[in-house]
C-alpha atoms as a PDB file:
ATOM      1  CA  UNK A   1     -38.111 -50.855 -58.591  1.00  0.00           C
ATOM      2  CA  UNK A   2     -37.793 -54.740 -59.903  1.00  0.00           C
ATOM      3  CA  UNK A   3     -34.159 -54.730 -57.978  1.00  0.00           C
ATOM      4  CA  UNK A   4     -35.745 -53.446 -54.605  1.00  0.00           C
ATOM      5  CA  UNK A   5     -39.221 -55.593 -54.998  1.00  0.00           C
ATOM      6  CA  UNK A   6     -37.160 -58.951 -55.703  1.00  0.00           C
ATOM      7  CA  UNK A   7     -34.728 -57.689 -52.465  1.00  0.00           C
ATOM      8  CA  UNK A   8     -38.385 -57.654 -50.221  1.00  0.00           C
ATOM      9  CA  UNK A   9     -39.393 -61.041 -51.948  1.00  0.00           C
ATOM     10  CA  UNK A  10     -36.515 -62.425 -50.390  1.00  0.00           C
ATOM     11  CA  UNK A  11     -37.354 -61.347 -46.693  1.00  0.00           C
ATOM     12  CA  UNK A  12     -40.731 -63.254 -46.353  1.00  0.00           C
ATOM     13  CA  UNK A  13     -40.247 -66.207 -44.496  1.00  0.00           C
ATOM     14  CA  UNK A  14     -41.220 -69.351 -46.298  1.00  0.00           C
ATOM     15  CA  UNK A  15     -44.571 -70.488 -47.401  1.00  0.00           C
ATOM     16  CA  UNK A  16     -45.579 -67.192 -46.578  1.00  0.00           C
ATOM     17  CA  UNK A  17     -49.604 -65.796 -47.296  1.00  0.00           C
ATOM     18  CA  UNK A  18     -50.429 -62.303 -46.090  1.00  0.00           C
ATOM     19  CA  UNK A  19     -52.042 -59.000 -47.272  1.00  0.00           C
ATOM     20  CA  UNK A  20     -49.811 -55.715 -45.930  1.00  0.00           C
ATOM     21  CA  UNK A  21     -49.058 -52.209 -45.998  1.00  0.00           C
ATOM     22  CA  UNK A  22     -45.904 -50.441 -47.952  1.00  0.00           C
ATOM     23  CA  UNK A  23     -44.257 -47.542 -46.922  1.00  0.00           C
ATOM     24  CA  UNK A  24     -45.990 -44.829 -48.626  1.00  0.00           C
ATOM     25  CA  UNK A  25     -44.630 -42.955 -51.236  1.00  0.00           C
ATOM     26  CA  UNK A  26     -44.332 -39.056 -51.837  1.00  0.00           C
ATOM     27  CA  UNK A  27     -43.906 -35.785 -53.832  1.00  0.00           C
ATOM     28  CA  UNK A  28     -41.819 -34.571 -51.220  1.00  0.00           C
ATOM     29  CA  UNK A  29     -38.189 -34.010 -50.864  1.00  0.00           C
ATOM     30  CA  UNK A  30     -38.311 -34.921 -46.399  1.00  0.00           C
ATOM     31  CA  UNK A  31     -40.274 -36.907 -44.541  1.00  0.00           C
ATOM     32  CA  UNK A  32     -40.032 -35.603 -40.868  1.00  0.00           C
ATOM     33  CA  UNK A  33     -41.622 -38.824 -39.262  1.00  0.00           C
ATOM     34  CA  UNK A  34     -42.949 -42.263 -40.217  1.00  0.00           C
ATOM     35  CA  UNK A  35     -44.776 -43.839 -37.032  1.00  0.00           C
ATOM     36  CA  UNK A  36     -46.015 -47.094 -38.120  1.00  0.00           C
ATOM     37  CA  UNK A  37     -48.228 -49.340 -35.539  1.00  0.00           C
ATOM     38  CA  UNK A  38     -50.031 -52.750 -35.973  1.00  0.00           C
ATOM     39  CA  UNK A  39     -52.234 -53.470 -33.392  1.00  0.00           C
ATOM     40  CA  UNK A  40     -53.200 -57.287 -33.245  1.00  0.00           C
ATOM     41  CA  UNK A  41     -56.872 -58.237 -32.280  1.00  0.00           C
ATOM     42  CA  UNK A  42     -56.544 -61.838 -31.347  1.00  0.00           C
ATOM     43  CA  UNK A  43     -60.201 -62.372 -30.757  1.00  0.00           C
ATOM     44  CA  UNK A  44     -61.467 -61.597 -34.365  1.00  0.00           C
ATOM     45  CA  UNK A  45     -57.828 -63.109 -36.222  1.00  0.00           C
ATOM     46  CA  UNK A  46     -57.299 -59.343 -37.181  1.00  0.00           C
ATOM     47  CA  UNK A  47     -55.091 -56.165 -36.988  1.00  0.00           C
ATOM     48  CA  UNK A  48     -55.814 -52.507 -37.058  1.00  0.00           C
ATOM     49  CA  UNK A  49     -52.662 -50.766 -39.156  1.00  0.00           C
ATOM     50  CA  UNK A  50     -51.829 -47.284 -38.625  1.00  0.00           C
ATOM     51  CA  UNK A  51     -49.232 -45.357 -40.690  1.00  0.00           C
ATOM     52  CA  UNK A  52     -48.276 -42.021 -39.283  1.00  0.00           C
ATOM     53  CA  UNK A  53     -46.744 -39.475 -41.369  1.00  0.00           C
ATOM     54  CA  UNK A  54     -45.321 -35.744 -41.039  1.00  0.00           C
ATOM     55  CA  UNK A  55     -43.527 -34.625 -43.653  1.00  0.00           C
ATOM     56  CA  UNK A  56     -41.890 -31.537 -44.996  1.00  0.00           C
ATOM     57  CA  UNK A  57     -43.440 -30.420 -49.041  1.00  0.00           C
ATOM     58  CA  UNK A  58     -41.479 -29.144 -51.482  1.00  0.00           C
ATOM     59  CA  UNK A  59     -40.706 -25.720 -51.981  1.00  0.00           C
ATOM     60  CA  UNK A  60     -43.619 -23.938 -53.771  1.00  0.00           C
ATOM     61  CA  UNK A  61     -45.778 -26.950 -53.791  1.00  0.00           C
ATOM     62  CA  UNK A  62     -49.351 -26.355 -53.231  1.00  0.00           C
ATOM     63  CA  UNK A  63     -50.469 -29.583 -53.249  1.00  0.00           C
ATOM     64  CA  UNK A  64     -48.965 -32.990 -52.218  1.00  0.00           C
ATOM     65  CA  UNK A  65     -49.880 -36.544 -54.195  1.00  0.00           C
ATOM     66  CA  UNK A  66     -48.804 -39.879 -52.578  1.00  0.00           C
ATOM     67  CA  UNK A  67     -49.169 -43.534 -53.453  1.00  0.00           C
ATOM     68  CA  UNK A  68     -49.711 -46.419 -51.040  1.00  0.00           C
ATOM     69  CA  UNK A  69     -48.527 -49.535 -51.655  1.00  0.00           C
ATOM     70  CA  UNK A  70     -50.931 -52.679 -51.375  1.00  0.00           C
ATOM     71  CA  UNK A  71     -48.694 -55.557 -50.571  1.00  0.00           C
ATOM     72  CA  UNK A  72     -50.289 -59.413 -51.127  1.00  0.00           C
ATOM     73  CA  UNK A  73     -47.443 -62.388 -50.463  1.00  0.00           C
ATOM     74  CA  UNK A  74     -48.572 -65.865 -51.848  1.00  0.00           C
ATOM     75  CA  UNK A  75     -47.888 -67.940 -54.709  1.00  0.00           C
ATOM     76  CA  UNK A  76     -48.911 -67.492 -57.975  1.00  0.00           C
ATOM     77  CA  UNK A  77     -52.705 -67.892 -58.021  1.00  0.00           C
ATOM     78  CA  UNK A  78     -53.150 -65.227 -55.126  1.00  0.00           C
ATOM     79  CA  UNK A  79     -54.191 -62.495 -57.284  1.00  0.00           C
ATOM     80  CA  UNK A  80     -53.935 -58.474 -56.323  1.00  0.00           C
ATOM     81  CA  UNK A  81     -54.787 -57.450 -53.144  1.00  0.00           C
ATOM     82  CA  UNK A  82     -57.970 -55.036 -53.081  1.00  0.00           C
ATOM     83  CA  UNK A  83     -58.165 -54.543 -49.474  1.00  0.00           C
ATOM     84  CA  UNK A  84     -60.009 -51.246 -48.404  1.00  0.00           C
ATOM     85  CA  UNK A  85     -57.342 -48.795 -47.223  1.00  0.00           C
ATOM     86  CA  UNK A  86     -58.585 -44.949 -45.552  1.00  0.00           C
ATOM     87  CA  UNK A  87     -56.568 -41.741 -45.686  1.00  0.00           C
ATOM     88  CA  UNK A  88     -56.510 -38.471 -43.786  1.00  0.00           C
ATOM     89  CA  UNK A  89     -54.546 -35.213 -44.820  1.00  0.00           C
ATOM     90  CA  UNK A  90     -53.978 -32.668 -42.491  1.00  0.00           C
ATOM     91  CA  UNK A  91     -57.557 -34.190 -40.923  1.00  0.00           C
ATOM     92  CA  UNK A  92     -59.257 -34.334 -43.889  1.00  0.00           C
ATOM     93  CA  UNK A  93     -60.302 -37.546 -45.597  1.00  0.00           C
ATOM     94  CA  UNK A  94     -58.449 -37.969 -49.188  1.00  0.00           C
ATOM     95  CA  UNK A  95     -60.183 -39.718 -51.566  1.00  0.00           C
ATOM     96  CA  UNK A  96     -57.958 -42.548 -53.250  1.00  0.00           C
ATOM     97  CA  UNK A  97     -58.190 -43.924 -56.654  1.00  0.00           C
ATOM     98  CA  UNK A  98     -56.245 -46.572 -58.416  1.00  0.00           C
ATOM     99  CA  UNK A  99     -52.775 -46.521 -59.980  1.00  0.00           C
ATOM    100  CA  UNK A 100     -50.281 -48.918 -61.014  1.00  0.00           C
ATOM    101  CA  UNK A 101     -50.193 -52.767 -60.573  1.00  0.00           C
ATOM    102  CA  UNK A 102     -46.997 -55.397 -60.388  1.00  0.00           C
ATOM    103  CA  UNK A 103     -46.139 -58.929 -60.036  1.00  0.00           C
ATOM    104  CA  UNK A 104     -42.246 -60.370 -59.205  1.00  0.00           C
ATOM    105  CA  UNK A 105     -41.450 -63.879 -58.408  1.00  0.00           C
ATOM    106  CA  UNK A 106     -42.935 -67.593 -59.497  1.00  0.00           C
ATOM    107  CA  UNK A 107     -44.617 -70.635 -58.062  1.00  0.00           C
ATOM    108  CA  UNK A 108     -45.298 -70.879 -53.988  1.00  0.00           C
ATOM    109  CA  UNK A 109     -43.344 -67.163 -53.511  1.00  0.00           C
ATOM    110  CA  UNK A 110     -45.401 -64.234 -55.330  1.00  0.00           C
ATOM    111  CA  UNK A 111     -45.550 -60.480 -54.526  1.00  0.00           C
ATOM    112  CA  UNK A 112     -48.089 -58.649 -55.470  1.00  0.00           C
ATOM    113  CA  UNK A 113     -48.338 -54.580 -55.761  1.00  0.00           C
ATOM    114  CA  UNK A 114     -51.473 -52.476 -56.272  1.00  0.00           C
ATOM    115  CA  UNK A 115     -51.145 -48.534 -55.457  1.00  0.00           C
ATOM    116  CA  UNK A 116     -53.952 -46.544 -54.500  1.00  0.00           C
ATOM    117  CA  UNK A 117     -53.271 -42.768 -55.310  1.00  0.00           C
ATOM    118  CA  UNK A 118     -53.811 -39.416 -54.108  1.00  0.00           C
ATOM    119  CA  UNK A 119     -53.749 -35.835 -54.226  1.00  0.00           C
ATOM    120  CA  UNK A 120     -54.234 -33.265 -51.127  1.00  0.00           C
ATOM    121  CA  UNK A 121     -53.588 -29.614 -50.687  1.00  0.00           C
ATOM    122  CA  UNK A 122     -51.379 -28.043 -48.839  1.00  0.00           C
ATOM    123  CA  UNK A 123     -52.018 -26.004 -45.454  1.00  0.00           C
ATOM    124  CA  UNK A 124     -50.078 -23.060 -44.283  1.00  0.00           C
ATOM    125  CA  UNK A 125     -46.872 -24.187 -42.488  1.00  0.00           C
ATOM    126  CA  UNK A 126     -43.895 -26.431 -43.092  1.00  0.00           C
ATOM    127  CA  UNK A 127     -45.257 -29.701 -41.516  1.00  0.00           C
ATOM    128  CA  UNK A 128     -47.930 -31.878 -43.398  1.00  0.00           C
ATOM    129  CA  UNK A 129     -49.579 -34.961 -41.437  1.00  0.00           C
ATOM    130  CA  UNK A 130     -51.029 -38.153 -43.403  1.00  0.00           C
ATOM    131  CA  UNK A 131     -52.632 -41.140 -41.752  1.00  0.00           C
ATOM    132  CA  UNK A 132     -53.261 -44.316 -43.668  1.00  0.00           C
ATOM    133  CA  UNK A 133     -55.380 -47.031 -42.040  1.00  0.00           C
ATOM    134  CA  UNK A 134     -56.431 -50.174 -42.819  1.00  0.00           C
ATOM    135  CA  UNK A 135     -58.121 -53.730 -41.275  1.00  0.00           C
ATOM    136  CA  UNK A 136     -56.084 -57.011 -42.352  1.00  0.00           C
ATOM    137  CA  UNK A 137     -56.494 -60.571 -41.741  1.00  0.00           C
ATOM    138  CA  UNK A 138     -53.267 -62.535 -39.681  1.00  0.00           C
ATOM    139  CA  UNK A 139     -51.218 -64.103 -42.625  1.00  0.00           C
ATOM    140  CA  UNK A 140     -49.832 -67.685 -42.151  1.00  0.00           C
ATOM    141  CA  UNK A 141     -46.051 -68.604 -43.085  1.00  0.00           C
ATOM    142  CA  UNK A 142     -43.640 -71.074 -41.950  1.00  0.00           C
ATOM    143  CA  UNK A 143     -43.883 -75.570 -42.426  1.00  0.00           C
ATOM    144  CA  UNK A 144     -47.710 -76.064 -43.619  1.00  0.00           C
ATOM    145  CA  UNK A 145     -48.033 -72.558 -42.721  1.00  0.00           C
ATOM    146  CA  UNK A 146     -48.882 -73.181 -38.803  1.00  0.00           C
ATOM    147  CA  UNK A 147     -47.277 -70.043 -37.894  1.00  0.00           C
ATOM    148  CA  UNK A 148     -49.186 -66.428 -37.660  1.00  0.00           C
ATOM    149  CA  UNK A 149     -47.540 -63.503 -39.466  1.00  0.00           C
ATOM    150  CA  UNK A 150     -47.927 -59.926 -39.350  1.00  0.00           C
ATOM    151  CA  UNK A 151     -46.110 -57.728 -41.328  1.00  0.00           C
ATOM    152  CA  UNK A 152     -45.686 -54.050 -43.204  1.00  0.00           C
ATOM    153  CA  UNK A 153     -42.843 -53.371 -45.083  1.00  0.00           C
ATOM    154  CA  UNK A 154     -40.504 -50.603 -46.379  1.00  0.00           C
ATOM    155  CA  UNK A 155     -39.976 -50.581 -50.155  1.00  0.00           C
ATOM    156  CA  UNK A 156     -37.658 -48.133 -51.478  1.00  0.00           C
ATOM    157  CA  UNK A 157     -39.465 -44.920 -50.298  1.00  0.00           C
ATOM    158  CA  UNK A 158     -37.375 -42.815 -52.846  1.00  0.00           C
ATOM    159  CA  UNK A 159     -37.379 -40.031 -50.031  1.00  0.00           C
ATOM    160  CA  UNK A 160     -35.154 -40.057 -46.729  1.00  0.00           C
ATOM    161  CA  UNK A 161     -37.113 -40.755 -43.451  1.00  0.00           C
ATOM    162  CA  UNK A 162     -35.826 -38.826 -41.011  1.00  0.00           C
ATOM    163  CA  UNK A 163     -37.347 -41.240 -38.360  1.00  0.00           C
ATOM    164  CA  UNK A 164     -38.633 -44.118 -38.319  1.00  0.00           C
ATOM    165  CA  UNK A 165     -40.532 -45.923 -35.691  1.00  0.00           C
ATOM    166  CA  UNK A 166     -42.163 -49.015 -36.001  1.00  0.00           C
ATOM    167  CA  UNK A 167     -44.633 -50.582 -33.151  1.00  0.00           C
ATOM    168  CA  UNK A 168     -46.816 -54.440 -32.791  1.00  0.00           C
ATOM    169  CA  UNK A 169     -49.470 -53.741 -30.418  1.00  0.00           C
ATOM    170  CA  UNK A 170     -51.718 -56.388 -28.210  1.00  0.00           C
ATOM    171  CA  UNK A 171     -53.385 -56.642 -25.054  1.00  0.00           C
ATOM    172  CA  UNK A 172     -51.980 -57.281 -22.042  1.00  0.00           C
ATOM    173  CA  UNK A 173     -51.909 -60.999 -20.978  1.00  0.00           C
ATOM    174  CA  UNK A 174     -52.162 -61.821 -24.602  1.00  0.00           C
ATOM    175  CA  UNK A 175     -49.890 -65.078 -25.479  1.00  0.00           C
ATOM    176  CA  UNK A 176     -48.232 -65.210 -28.440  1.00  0.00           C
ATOM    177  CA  UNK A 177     -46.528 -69.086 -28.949  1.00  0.00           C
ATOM    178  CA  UNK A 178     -42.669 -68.902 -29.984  1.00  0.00           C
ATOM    179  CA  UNK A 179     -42.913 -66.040 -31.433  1.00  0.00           C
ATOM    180  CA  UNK A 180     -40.388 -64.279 -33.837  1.00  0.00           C
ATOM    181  CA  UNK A 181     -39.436 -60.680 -35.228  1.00  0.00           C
ATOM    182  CA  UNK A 182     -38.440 -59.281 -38.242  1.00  0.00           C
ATOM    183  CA  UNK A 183     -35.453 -58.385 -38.773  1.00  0.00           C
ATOM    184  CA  UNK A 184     -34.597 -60.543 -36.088  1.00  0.00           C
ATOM    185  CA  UNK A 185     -31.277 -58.265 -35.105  1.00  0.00           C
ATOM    186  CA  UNK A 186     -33.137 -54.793 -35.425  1.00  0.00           C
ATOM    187  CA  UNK A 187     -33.162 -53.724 -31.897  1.00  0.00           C
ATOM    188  CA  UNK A 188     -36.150 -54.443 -30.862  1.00  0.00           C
ATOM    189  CA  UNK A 189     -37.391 -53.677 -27.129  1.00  0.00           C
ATOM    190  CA  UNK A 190     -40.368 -56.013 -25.982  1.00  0.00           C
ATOM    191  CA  UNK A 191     -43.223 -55.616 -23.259  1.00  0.00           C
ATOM    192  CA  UNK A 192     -46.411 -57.458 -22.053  1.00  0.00           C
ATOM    193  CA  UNK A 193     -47.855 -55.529 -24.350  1.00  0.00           C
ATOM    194  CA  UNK A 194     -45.942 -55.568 -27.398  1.00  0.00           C
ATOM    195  CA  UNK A 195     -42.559 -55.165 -29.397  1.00  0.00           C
ATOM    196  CA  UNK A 196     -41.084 -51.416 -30.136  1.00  0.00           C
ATOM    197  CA  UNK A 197     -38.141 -50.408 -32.615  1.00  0.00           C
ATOM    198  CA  UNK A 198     -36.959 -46.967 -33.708  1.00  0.00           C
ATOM    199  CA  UNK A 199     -34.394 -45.665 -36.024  1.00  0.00           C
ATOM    200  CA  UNK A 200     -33.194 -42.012 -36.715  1.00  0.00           C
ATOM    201  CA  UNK A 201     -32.501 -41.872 -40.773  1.00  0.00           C
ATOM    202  CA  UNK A 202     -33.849 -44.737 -43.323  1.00  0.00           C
ATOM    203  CA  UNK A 203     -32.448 -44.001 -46.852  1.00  0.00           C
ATOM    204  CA  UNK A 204     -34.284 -43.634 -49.800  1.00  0.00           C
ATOM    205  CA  UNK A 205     -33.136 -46.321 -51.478  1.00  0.00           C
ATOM    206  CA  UNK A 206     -34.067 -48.756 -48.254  1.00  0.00           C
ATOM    207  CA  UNK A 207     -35.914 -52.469 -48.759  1.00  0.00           C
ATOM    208  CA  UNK A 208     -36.892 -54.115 -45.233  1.00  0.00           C
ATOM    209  CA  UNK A 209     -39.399 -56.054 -43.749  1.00  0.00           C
ATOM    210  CA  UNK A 210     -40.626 -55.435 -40.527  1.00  0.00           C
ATOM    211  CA  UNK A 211     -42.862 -58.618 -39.502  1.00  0.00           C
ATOM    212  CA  UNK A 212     -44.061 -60.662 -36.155  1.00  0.00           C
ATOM    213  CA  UNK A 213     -44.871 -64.517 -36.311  1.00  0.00           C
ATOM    214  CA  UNK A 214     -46.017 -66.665 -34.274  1.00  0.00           C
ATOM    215  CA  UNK A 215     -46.953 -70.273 -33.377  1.00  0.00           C
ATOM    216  CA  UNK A 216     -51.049 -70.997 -32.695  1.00  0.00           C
ATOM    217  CA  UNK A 217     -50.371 -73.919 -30.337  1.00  0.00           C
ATOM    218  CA  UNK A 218     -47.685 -73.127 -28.241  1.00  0.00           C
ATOM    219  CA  UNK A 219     -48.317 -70.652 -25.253  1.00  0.00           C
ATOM    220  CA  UNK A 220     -45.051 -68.757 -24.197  1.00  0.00           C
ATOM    221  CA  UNK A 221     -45.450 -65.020 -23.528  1.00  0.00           C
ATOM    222  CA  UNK A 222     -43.888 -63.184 -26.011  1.00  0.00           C
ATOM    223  CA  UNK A 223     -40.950 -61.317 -24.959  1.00  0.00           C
ATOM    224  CA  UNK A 224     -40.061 -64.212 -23.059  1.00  0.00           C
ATOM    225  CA  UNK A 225     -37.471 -67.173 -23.636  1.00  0.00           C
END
Protein backbone atom coordinates (compact mmCIF):
# COMPACT_ATOMS: atom_id res chain seq x y z
CA UNK A 1 0.00 0.00 0.00
CA UNK A 2 3.09 2.62 0.72
CA UNK A 3 4.04 2.04 -3.24
CA UNK A 4 0.38 2.90 -4.43
CA UNK A 5 -0.24 5.82 -1.62
CA UNK A 6 3.21 7.60 -2.59
CA UNK A 7 1.99 6.94 -6.60
CA UNK A 8 -1.52 9.15 -5.50
CA UNK A 9 0.78 11.68 -3.55
CA UNK A 10 2.27 12.40 -6.69
CA UNK A 11 -1.04 13.28 -8.65
CA UNK A 12 -2.18 16.26 -6.42
CA UNK A 13 -1.41 19.30 -8.02
CA UNK A 14 0.81 21.58 -6.03
CA UNK A 15 0.14 23.33 -2.84
CA UNK A 16 -2.73 21.26 -2.71
CA UNK A 17 -5.41 21.29 0.68
CA UNK A 18 -8.52 19.14 0.41
CA UNK A 19 -10.54 16.49 2.36
CA UNK A 20 -11.83 13.45 -0.22
CA UNK A 21 -13.25 10.20 -0.76
CA UNK A 22 -11.19 6.77 -1.71
CA UNK A 23 -12.43 4.14 -3.64
CA UNK A 24 -13.89 1.82 -1.24
CA UNK A 25 -12.54 -1.29 -0.45
CA UNK A 26 -14.12 -4.92 -0.29
CA UNK A 27 -14.44 -8.62 0.75
CA UNK A 28 -15.46 -9.36 -2.58
CA UNK A 29 -13.86 -11.03 -5.46
CA UNK A 30 -16.13 -8.43 -8.44
CA UNK A 31 -17.32 -5.30 -8.28
CA UNK A 32 -20.10 -5.02 -11.01
CA UNK A 33 -20.25 -1.09 -10.93
CA UNK A 34 -18.58 1.91 -9.27
CA UNK A 35 -20.71 5.18 -10.13
CA UNK A 36 -19.01 7.93 -8.45
CA UNK A 37 -20.64 11.66 -8.61
CA UNK A 38 -19.58 15.02 -6.96
CA UNK A 39 -22.03 17.46 -7.14
CA UNK A 40 -20.61 21.08 -6.50
CA UNK A 41 -22.82 23.62 -4.50
CA UNK A 42 -21.23 26.89 -5.35
CA UNK A 43 -23.43 28.92 -3.10
CA UNK A 44 -22.42 27.30 0.30
CA UNK A 45 -18.35 26.48 -1.04
CA UNK A 46 -19.51 22.75 -0.80
CA UNK A 47 -20.06 19.34 -2.57
CA UNK A 48 -22.43 16.51 -2.03
CA UNK A 49 -20.27 13.05 -2.89
CA UNK A 50 -22.00 10.03 -3.89
CA UNK A 51 -20.28 6.63 -4.37
CA UNK A 52 -22.38 4.04 -6.07
CA UNK A 53 -21.61 0.51 -5.76
CA UNK A 54 -23.01 -3.02 -7.06
CA UNK A 55 -20.99 -5.66 -6.57
CA UNK A 56 -20.90 -9.40 -6.86
CA UNK A 57 -19.98 -11.38 -2.96
CA UNK A 58 -18.05 -14.15 -2.70
CA UNK A 59 -19.16 -17.50 -2.96
CA UNK A 60 -20.75 -18.64 0.37
CA UNK A 61 -20.36 -15.33 1.98
CA UNK A 62 -23.11 -14.29 4.17
CA UNK A 63 -21.99 -11.17 5.03
CA UNK A 64 -19.89 -8.45 3.26
CA UNK A 65 -17.30 -5.92 5.33
CA UNK A 66 -15.83 -2.87 3.47
CA UNK A 67 -13.53 -0.02 4.38
CA UNK A 68 -13.74 3.57 3.13
CA UNK A 69 -10.98 5.50 2.74
CA UNK A 70 -10.85 9.14 4.32
CA UNK A 71 -8.46 11.05 2.17
CA UNK A 72 -6.96 14.65 3.75
CA UNK A 73 -4.09 16.37 1.27
CA UNK A 74 -2.02 19.15 3.08
CA UNK A 75 1.23 19.50 4.58
CA UNK A 76 2.36 18.19 7.57
CA UNK A 77 0.39 19.91 10.35
CA UNK A 78 -3.06 18.99 8.65
CA UNK A 79 -3.85 16.22 10.86
CA UNK A 80 -6.47 13.13 9.97
CA UNK A 81 -9.44 13.86 8.38
CA UNK A 82 -12.65 13.03 10.61
CA UNK A 83 -15.20 14.13 8.26
CA UNK A 84 -18.72 12.46 8.82
CA UNK A 85 -19.20 9.90 6.05
CA UNK A 86 -23.03 7.79 5.75
CA UNK A 87 -23.51 4.30 4.35
CA UNK A 88 -26.40 2.30 2.96
CA UNK A 89 -26.40 -1.58 2.22
CA UNK A 90 -28.86 -2.99 0.17
CA UNK A 91 -31.07 0.23 1.70
CA UNK A 92 -30.19 -0.21 4.98
CA UNK A 93 -28.02 2.19 6.95
CA UNK A 94 -24.55 0.43 8.09
CA UNK A 95 -23.17 1.59 11.00
CA UNK A 96 -19.32 2.47 10.58
CA UNK A 97 -16.65 2.35 13.12
CA UNK A 98 -13.02 3.16 12.95
CA UNK A 99 -10.08 1.21 11.52
CA UNK A 100 -6.69 1.89 10.46
CA UNK A 101 -4.82 5.26 10.13
CA UNK A 102 -1.64 6.37 7.72
CA UNK A 103 0.57 9.16 6.89
CA UNK A 104 3.13 9.27 3.52
CA UNK A 105 5.02 12.24 2.43
CA UNK A 106 6.82 15.47 4.30
CA UNK A 107 6.63 19.21 4.56
CA UNK A 108 3.91 21.30 2.24
CA UNK A 109 2.74 17.65 0.46
CA UNK A 110 1.05 15.22 3.17
CA UNK A 111 -1.57 12.44 2.68
CA UNK A 112 -3.47 11.47 5.15
CA UNK A 113 -5.65 8.03 5.49
CA UNK A 114 -8.32 7.21 8.09
CA UNK A 115 -10.76 4.11 7.24
CA UNK A 116 -14.06 3.85 8.59
CA UNK A 117 -15.22 0.11 8.62
CA UNK A 118 -18.08 -2.03 8.14
CA UNK A 119 -19.92 -5.10 8.14
CA UNK A 120 -23.47 -5.85 6.32
CA UNK A 121 -25.34 -8.97 5.51
CA UNK A 122 -26.02 -10.37 2.62
CA UNK A 123 -29.55 -10.49 0.73
CA UNK A 124 -30.72 -13.21 -1.52
CA UNK A 125 -29.32 -12.73 -5.06
CA UNK A 126 -26.00 -12.18 -6.78
CA UNK A 127 -25.97 -8.31 -6.84
CA UNK A 128 -25.21 -6.25 -3.59
CA UNK A 129 -25.68 -2.27 -3.71
CA UNK A 130 -23.61 0.16 -1.27
CA UNK A 131 -23.92 3.92 -1.22
CA UNK A 132 -21.40 6.05 0.59
CA UNK A 133 -22.15 9.76 1.03
CA UNK A 134 -20.58 12.48 2.36
CA UNK A 135 -20.57 16.70 2.56
CA UNK A 136 -16.95 18.28 1.86
CA UNK A 137 -15.62 21.66 1.78
CA UNK A 138 -13.91 22.94 -1.96
CA UNK A 139 -10.09 22.33 -1.39
CA UNK A 140 -7.62 25.01 -2.68
CA UNK A 141 -4.35 24.02 -4.76
CA UNK A 142 -2.29 25.66 -7.27
CA UNK A 143 0.30 29.33 -6.71
CA UNK A 144 -0.94 30.68 -3.11
CA UNK A 145 -3.58 28.21 -3.54
CA UNK A 146 -6.10 30.61 -5.62
CA UNK A 147 -7.42 27.75 -7.44
CA UNK A 148 -10.64 25.51 -6.26
CA UNK A 149 -10.17 21.73 -6.24
CA UNK A 150 -12.41 18.92 -6.08
CA UNK A 151 -11.35 15.61 -6.05
CA UNK A 152 -11.97 11.62 -5.10
CA UNK A 153 -9.55 9.25 -5.87
CA UNK A 154 -8.90 5.55 -6.70
CA UNK A 155 -6.33 3.83 -4.48
CA UNK A 156 -5.51 0.39 -5.27
CA UNK A 157 -9.02 -1.17 -4.81
CA UNK A 158 -7.41 -4.73 -4.58
CA UNK A 159 -10.62 -5.94 -6.55
CA UNK A 160 -11.30 -5.42 -10.44
CA UNK A 161 -14.04 -2.80 -11.28
CA UNK A 162 -15.81 -3.92 -13.92
CA UNK A 163 -16.99 -0.27 -14.62
CA UNK A 164 -16.20 2.63 -13.69
CA UNK A 165 -17.91 5.90 -14.11
CA UNK A 166 -17.00 8.97 -12.68
CA UNK A 167 -19.31 12.33 -12.84
CA UNK A 168 -18.70 16.52 -11.47
CA UNK A 169 -22.06 17.86 -11.19
CA UNK A 170 -23.27 21.79 -11.06
CA UNK A 171 -26.01 23.88 -12.03
CA UNK A 172 -26.66 25.10 -15.12
CA UNK A 173 -25.24 28.62 -15.87
CA UNK A 174 -22.76 27.96 -13.17
CA UNK A 175 -19.13 29.50 -14.17
CA UNK A 176 -16.30 27.82 -13.33
CA UNK A 177 -12.90 30.24 -14.17
CA UNK A 178 -10.12 28.26 -16.25
CA UNK A 179 -10.94 25.36 -15.10
CA UNK A 180 -8.98 22.00 -15.29
CA UNK A 181 -9.53 18.07 -15.06
CA UNK A 182 -7.89 15.32 -13.72
CA UNK A 183 -6.32 13.26 -15.52
CA UNK A 184 -6.27 15.83 -17.97
CA UNK A 185 -6.16 13.08 -21.07
CA UNK A 186 -8.94 10.73 -19.54
CA UNK A 187 -11.66 11.25 -21.97
CA UNK A 188 -13.64 13.37 -20.52
CA UNK A 189 -17.03 14.67 -22.20
CA UNK A 190 -18.19 18.19 -20.82
CA UNK A 191 -21.72 19.99 -20.63
CA UNK A 192 -23.31 23.19 -19.14
CA UNK A 193 -23.81 21.19 -16.53
CA UNK A 194 -20.83 19.30 -15.81
CA UNK A 195 -17.87 16.92 -16.88
CA UNK A 196 -18.60 12.93 -17.48
CA UNK A 197 -15.94 10.01 -17.91
CA UNK A 198 -16.46 6.25 -18.05
CA UNK A 199 -14.27 3.29 -18.32
CA UNK A 200 -15.14 -0.50 -18.75
CA UNK A 201 -12.36 -2.49 -16.45
CA UNK A 202 -10.05 -0.61 -13.69
CA UNK A 203 -7.50 -3.15 -12.27
CA UNK A 204 -6.99 -3.96 -8.91
CA UNK A 205 -3.85 -2.80 -8.56
CA UNK A 206 -5.02 0.88 -10.08
CA UNK A 207 -3.77 4.47 -8.36
CA UNK A 208 -5.58 7.62 -10.07
CA UNK A 209 -6.88 10.77 -9.26
CA UNK A 210 -9.88 11.99 -10.60
CA UNK A 211 -10.08 15.89 -9.65
CA UNK A 212 -11.68 19.39 -11.07
CA UNK A 213 -9.97 22.86 -10.34
CA UNK A 214 -10.70 25.90 -10.89
CA UNK A 215 -9.83 29.63 -10.79
CA UNK A 216 -12.24 32.02 -8.29
CA UNK A 217 -11.68 35.16 -10.38
CA UNK A 218 -11.80 34.35 -13.78
CA UNK A 219 -15.32 33.70 -15.41
CA UNK A 220 -15.08 31.32 -18.52
CA UNK A 221 -17.75 28.60 -18.74
CA UNK A 222 -16.34 25.49 -18.17
CA UNK A 223 -16.27 23.26 -21.04
CA UNK A 224 -15.32 26.12 -22.97
CA UNK A 225 -11.86 27.42 -24.41
Amino acid sequence: MLIAALALLQQFPENSSLDLLGHTRFSANEIQLNATSVVLQAKTGEVAMEELHLVRPNPGAKTMTFSVPRLRMGDDKSGQPSFVVKATFNGQPVNLTAGGRNREGSGKQVLYTNLLTGTAPLRKGAEQRLVITTTLKFGRCGYEQKQGIVAFAIDHPGTVINKFQMAFKYPAGTTLGNPGLLPAEGGWQTSQTGCFVRTESVSKDETLLYGLTWYAGDFRPIGLN
